[in-house]
Protein backbone atom coordinates (compact mmCIF):
# COMPACT_ATOMS: atom_id res chain seq x y z
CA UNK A 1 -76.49 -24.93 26.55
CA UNK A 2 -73.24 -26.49 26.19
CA UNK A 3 -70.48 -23.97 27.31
CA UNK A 4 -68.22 -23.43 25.26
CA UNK A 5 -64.79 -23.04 26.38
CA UNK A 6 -60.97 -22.86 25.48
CA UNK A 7 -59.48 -26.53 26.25
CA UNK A 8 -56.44 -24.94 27.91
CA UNK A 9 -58.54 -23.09 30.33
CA UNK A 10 -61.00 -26.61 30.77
CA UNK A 11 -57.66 -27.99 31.57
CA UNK A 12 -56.62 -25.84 34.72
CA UNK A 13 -57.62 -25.98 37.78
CA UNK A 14 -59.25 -23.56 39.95
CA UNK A 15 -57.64 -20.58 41.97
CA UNK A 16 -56.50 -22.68 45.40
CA UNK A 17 -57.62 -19.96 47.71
CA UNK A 18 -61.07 -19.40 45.95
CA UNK A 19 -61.39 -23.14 47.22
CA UNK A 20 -60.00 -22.29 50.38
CA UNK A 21 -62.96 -19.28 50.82
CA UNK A 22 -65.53 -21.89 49.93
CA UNK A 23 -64.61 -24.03 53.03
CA UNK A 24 -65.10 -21.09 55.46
CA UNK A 25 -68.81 -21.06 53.90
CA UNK A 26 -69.61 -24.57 54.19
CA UNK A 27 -67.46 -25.05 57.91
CA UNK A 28 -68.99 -23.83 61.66
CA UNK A 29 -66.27 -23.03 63.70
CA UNK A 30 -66.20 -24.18 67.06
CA UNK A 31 -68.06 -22.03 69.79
CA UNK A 32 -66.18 -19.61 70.95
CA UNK A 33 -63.19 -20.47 68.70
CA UNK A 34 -62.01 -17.29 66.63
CA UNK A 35 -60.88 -17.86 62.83
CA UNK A 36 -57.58 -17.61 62.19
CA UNK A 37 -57.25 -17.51 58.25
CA UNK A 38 -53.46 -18.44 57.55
CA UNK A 39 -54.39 -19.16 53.91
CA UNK A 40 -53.32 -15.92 51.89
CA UNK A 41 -50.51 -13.84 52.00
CA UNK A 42 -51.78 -10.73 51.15
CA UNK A 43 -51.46 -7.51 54.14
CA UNK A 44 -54.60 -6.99 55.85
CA UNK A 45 -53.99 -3.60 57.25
CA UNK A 46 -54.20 -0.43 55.12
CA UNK A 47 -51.03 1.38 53.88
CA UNK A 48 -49.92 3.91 56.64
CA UNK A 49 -51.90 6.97 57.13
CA UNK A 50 -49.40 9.06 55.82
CA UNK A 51 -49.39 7.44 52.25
CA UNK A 52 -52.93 7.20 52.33
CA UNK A 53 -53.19 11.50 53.26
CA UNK A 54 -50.57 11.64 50.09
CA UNK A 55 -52.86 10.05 48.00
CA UNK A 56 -56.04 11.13 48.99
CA UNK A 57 -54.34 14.59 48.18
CA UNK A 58 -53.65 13.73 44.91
CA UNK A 59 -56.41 12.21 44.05
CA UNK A 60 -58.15 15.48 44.66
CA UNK A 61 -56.15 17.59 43.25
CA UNK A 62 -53.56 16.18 40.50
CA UNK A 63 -55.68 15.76 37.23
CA UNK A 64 -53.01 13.76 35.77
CA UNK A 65 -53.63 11.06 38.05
CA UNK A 66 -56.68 9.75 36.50
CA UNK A 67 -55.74 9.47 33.00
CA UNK A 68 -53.56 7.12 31.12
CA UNK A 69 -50.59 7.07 32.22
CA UNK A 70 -47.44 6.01 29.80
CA UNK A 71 -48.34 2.08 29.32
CA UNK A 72 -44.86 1.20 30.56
CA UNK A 73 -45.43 3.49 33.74
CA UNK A 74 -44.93 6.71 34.93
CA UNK A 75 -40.97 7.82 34.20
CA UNK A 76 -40.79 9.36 37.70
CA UNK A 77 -41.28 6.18 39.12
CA UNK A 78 -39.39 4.13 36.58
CA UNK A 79 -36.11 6.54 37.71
CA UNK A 80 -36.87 5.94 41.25
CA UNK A 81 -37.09 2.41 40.76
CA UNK A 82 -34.49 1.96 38.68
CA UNK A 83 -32.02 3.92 41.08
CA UNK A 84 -33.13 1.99 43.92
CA UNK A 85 -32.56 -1.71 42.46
CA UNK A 86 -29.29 -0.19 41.54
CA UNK A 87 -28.26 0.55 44.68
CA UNK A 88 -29.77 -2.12 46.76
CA UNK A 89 -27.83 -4.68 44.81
CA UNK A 90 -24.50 -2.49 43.72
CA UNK A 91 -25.28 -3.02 39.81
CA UNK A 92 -26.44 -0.78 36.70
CA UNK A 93 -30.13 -0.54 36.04
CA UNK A 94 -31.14 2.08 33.86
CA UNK A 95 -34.86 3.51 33.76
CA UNK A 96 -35.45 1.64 30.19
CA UNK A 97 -34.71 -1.63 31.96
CA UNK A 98 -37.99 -0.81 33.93
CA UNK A 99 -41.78 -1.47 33.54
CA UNK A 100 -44.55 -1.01 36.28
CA UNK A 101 -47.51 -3.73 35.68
CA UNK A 102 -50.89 -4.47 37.32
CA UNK A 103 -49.43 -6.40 39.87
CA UNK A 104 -46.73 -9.07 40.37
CA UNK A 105 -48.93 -11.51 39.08
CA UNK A 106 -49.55 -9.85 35.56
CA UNK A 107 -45.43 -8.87 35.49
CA UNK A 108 -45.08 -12.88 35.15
CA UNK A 109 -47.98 -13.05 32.82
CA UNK A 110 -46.17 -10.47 30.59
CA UNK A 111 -42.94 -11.66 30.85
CA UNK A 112 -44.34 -15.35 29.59
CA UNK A 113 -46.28 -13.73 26.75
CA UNK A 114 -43.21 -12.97 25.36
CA UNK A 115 -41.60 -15.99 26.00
CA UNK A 116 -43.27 -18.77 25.09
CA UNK A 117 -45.92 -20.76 23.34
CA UNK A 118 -48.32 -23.28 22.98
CA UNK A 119 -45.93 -26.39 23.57
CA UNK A 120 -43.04 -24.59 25.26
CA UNK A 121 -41.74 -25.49 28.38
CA UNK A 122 -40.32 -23.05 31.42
CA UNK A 123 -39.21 -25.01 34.56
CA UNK A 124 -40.20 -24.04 37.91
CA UNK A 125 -39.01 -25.90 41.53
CA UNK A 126 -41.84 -27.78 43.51
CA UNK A 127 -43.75 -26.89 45.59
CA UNK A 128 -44.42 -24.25 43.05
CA UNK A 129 -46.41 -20.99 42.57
CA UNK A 130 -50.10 -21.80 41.62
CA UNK A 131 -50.50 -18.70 39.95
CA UNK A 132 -47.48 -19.07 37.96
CA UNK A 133 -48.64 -22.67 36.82
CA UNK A 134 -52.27 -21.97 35.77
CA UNK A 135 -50.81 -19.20 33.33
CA UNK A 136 -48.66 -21.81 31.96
CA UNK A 137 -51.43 -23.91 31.34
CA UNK A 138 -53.86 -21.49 30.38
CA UNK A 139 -51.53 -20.56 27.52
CA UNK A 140 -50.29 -24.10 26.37
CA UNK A 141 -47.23 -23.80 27.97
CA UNK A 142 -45.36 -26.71 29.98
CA UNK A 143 -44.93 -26.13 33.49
CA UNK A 144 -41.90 -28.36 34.01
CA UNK A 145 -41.30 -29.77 37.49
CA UNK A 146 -38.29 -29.16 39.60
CA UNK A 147 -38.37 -31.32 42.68
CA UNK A 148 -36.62 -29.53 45.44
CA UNK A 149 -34.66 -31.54 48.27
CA UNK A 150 -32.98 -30.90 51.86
CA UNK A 151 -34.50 -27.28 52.34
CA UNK A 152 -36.59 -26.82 49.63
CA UNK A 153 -33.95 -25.43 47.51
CA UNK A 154 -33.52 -26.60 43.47
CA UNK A 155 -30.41 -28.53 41.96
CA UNK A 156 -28.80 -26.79 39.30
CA UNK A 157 -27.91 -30.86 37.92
CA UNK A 158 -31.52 -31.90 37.78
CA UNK A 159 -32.00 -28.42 36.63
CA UNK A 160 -30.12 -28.61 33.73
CA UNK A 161 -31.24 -32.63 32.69
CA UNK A 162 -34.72 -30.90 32.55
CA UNK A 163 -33.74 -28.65 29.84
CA UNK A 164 -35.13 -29.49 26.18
CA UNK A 165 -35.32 -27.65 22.99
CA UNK A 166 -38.69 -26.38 24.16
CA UNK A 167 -37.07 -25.38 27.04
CA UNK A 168 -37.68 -21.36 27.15
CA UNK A 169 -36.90 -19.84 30.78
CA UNK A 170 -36.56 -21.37 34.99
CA UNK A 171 -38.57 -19.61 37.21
CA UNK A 172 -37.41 -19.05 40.74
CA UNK A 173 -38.99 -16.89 43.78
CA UNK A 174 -37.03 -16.30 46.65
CA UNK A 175 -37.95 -15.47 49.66
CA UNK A 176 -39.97 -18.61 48.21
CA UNK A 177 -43.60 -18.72 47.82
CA UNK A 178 -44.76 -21.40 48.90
CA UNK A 179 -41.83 -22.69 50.77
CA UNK A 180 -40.47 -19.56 52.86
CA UNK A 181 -37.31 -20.19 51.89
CA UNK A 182 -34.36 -18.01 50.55
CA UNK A 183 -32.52 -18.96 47.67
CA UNK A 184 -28.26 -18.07 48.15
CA UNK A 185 -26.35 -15.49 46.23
CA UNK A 186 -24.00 -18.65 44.92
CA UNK A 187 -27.04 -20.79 43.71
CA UNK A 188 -28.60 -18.09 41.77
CA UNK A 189 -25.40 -17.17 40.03
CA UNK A 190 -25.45 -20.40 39.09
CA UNK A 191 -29.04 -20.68 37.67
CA UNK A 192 -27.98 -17.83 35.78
CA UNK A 193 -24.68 -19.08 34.34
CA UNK A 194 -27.02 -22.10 33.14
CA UNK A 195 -29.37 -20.14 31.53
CA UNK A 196 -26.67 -18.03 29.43
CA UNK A 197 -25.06 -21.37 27.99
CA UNK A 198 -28.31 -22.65 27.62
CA UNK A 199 -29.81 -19.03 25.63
CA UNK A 200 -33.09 -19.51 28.02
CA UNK A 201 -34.40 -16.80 30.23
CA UNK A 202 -34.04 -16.58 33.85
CA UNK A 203 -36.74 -14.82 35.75
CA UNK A 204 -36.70 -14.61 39.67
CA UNK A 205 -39.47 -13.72 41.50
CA UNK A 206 -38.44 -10.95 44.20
CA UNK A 207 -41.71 -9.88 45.34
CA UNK A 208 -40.92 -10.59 49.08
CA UNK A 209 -36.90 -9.20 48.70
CA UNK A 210 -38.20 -6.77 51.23
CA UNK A 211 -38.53 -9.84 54.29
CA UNK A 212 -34.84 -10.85 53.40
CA UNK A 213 -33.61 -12.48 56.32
CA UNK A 214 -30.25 -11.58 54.89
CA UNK A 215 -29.30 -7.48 55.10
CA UNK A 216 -28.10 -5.86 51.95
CA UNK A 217 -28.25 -7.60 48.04
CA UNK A 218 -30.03 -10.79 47.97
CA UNK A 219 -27.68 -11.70 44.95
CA UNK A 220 -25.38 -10.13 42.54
CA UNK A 221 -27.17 -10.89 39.30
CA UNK A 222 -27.16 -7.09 38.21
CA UNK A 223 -23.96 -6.33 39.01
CA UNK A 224 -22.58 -7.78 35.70
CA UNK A 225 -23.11 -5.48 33.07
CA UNK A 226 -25.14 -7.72 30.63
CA UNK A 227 -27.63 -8.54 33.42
CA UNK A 228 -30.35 -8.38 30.89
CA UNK A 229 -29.57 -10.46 28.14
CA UNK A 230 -31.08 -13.33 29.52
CA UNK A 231 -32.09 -12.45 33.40
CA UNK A 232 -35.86 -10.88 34.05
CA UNK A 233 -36.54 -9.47 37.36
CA UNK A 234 -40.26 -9.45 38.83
CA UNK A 235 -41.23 -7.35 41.84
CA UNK A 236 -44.05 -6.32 43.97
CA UNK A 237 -45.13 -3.12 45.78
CA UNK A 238 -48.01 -5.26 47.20
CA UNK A 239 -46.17 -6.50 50.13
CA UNK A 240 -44.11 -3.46 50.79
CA UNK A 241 -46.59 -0.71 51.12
CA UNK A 242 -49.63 -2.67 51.62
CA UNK A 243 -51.13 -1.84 48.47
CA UNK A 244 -52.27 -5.23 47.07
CA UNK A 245 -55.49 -3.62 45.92
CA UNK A 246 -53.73 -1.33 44.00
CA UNK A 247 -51.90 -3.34 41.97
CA UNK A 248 -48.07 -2.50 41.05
CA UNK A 249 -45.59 -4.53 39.96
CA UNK A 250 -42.59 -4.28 38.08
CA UNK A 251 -40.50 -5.91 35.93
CA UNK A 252 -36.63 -5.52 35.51
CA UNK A 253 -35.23 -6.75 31.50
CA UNK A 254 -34.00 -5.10 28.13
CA UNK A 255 -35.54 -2.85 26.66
CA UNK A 256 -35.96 -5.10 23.51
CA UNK A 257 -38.06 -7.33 26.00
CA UNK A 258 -39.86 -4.69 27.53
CA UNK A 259 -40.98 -3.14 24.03
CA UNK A 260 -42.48 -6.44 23.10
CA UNK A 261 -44.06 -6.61 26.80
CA UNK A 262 -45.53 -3.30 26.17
CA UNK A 263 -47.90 -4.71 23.87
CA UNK A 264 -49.09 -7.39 25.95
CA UNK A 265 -49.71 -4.89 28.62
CA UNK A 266 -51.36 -2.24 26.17
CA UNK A 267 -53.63 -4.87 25.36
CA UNK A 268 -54.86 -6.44 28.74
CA UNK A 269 -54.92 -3.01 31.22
CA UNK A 270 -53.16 -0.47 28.94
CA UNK A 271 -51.54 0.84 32.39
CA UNK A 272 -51.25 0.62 36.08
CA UNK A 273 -53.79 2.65 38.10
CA UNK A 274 -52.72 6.44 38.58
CA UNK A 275 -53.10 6.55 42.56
CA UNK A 276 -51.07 3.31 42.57
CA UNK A 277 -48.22 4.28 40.55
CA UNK A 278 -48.43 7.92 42.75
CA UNK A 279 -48.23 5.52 46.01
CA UNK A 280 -45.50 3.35 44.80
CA UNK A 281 -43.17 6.24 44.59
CA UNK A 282 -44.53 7.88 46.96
CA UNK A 283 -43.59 4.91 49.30
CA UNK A 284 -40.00 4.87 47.98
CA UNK A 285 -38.77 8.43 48.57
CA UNK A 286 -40.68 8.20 52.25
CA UNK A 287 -41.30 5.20 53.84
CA UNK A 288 -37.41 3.14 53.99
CA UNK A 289 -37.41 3.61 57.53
CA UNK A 290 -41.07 2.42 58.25
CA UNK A 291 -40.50 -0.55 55.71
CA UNK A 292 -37.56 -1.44 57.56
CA UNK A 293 -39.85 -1.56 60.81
CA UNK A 294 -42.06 -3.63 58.90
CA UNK A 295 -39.20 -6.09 57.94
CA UNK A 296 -38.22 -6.72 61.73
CA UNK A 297 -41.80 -7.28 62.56
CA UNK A 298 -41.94 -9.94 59.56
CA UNK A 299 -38.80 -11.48 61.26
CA UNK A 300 -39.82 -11.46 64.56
CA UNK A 301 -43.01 -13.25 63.53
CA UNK A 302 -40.57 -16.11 61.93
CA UNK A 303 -38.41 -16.28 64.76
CA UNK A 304 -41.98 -17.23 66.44
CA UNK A 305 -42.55 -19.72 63.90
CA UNK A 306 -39.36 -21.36 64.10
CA UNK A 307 -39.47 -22.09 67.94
CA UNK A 308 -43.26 -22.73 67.92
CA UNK A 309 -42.94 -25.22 65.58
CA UNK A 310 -40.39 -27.11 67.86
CA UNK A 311 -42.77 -27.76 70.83
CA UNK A 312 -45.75 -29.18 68.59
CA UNK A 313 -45.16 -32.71 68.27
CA UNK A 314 -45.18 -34.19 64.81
CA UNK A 315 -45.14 -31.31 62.79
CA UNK A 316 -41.67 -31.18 60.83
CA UNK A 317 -41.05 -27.46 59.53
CA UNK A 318 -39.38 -27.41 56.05
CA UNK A 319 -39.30 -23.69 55.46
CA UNK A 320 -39.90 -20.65 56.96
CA UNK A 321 -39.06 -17.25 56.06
CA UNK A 322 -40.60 -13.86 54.39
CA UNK A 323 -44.53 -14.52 54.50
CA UNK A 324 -44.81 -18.39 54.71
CA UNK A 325 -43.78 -21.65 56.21
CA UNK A 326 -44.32 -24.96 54.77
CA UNK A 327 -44.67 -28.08 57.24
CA UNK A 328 -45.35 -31.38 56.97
CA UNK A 329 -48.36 -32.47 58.76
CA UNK A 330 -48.27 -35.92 60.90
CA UNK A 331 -51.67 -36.99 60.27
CA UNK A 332 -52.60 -40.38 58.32
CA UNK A 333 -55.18 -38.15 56.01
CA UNK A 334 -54.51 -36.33 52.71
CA UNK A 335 -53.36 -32.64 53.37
CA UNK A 336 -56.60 -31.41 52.14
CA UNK A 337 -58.73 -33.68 55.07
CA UNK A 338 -56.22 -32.27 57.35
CA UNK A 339 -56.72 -28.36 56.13
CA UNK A 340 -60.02 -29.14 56.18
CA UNK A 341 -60.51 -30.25 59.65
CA UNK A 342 -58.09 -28.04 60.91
CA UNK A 343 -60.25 -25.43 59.99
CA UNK A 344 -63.65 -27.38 61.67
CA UNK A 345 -61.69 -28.52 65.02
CA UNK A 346 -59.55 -25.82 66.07
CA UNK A 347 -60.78 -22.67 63.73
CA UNK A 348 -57.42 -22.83 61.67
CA UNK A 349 -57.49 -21.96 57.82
CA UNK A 350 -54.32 -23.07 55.67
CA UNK A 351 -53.68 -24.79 52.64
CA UNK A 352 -52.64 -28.02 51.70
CA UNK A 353 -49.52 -29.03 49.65
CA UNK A 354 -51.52 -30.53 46.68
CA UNK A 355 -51.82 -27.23 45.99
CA UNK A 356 -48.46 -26.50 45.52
CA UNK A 357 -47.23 -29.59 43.77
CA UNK A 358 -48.41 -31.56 39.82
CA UNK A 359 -51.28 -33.54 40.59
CA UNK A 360 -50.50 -37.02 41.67
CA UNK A 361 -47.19 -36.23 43.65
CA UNK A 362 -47.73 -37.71 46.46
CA UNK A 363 -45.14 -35.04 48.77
CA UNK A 364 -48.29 -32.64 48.77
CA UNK A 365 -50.43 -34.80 50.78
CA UNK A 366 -48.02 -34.42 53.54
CA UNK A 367 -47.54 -30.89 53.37
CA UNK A 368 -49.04 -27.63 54.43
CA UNK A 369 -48.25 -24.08 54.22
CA UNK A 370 -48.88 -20.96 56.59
CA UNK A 371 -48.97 -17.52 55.62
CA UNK A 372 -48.22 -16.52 58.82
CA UNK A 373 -47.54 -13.23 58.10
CA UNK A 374 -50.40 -11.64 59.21
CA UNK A 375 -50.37 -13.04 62.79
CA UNK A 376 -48.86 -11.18 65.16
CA UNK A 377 -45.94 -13.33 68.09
CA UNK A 378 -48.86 -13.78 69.74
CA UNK A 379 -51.51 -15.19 67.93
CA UNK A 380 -48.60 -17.18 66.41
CA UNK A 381 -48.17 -19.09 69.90
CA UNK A 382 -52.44 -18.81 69.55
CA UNK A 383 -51.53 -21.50 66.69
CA UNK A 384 -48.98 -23.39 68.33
CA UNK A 385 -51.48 -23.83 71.13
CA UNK A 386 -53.96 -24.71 69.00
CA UNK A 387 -52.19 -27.72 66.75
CA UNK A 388 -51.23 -28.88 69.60
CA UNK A 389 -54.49 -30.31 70.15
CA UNK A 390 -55.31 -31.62 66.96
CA UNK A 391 -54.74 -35.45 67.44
């Protein structure tokens, strides 16, 4: 039987690291070599025992938490949110500019929904988000390339030449995903002085803010007091409290925006999960000092990156920071030959920069990135080690 399927879905391409898993079941490792899977950047270690005591505890005993909750999220944690984005970056948020979501992932989903259509555009810098570009094309929207130069970072000129009357928002994430890098305080202003004379949206992806390299606000965006006529703000509690299985994200806009995004989201999961909302703020009236312990790990694990990558010949490193770096490989195959046997000669799993970048751009084939964020300093120098021997 012929299956029949949506042409927008026939036309976009499988999840990258779904791929990626299907090479670990078709490769043998070498004897005796360990796997070290540098392909996802998602925590591997549970959220501390504390937060896990909390919510075993309410679990048990708060009746509330298994029901629907509010589909915009819980107000406690709304509040708490909204207070701490306030403070963190010395603006005005109030708890109406707030929405919790099923993840980071579905916050960017939402925000779209509202957005755009079938034959809209919304601009996004290469290498790009995969998850952010299959929803594009899953819905009929145009993902619009940005091609990024000296440090990965976008040009506000190319930037704006790319804008058309179809044109509906730029997407930028920073700490960068795939790239590692951070975007400056003066370059986002920027993006969003374009979007405002241009009446498009601007939504950054913060959902590894908490890995800054940089202490105190990443930008000033909310600090002017109509912040949310045309900027959206996406975040994750994935990263910060290790609760990727729990899914909570948030999103940051006007309350006009967020009323329409309430019916995407009463539609798809009607709300987030009760124990993950109850963790989420949970985690923000606890755990600042222990994230801030888990921030200097994350940076001591970059500093590791950044001088490993200087001793292994060939490699060029064109971003690091947060969870990732992205390198460019100096082998005459395709990156994903090179991930490939990477993986079969020396037991290391990454992915290659095709899938990062529109098929047919030929950057990607040169490229690799490394979630590195789950190695400690020294099973980063494990890797450094081990490219080196890969000839």
């Amino acid at each position: 039987m012929t299956l029949l399927l949506n042409p927008a879905f026939a036309a976009t391409f499988a999840p990258p690291v779904m791929e990626a898993r299907r090479w670990l079941t078709e490769t043998t490792l070498p004897e005796g070599v360990s796997l070290m899977n540098l392909s996802q950047a998602a925590p591997v270690d549970p959220p501390p025992a504390p937060m896990r005591a909390a919510m075993a505890r309410a679990v048990e005993q708060d009746p509330d938490i298994h029901l629907y909750s509010p589909v915009l999220g819980n107000g406690p944690l709304r509040e708490r949110l909204a207070a701490r984005i306030a403070a963190l970056y010395q603006g005005t948020v109030a708890p109406k500019q707030v929405a919790l979501t099923s993840g980071c992932n579905q916050a960017f989903c939402a925000v779209i929904a509202t957005l755009a259509g079938p034959g809209d555009e919304v601009i996004l810098p290469t290498p790009w988000y995969f998850n952010h570009v299959m929803w594009l094309s899953m819905t009929g929207v145009k993902a619009v390339p940005l091609p990024t130069g000296a440090g990965l970072q976008p040009d506000l000129e190319q930037a704006e030449a790319l804008i058309t009357p179809r044109t509906k928002a730029i997407t930028l994430v920073t700490p960068n995903n795939p790239g590692g890098v951070e975007y400056t305080p003066e370059l986002l202003a920027a993006f969003a002085e374009l979007c405002t004379r241009h009446k498009i949206a601007l939504i950054v992806d913060e959902t590894y803010r908490d890995f800054h390299t940089q202490d105190g606000a990443p930008h000033g965006l909310f600090q002017n007091p109509d912040w949310d006529e045309s900027f959206i703000h996406l975040y994750s509690f994935s990263k910060a409290y290790r609760l990727t299985g729990h899914r909570v994200g948030a999103i940051a806009a006007s309350p006009a925006r967020l009323a329409e995004i309430e019916k995407f989201l009463d539609t798809v999961t009607i709300c987030v999960s009760g124990p993950g909302q109850m963790a989420a703020l949970w985690g923000l009236e606890n755990l600042e000092d222990w994230l801030a312990g888990e921030r200097a790990e994350i940076l001591k694990r970059r500093a590791a990156m950044l001088n490993g990558f200087g001793a292994v010949e060939g490699w060029e490193l064109l971003g690091c920071g947060a969870y990732f770096a992205y390198a460019r490989h100096p082998f005459p195959e395709a990156s994903p030959e090179v991930a490939k046997r990477l993986l079969a000669e020396v037991g290391v799993l990454m992915l290659p920069g095709t899938m990062f970048r529109p098929e047919g751009d030929a950057a990607g084939q040169r490229e690799m990135r490394i979630a590195y964020a789950n190695a400690d300093v020294a099973q980063i120098g494990e890797l450094m080690t081990r490219l080196k021997s890969v000839r």
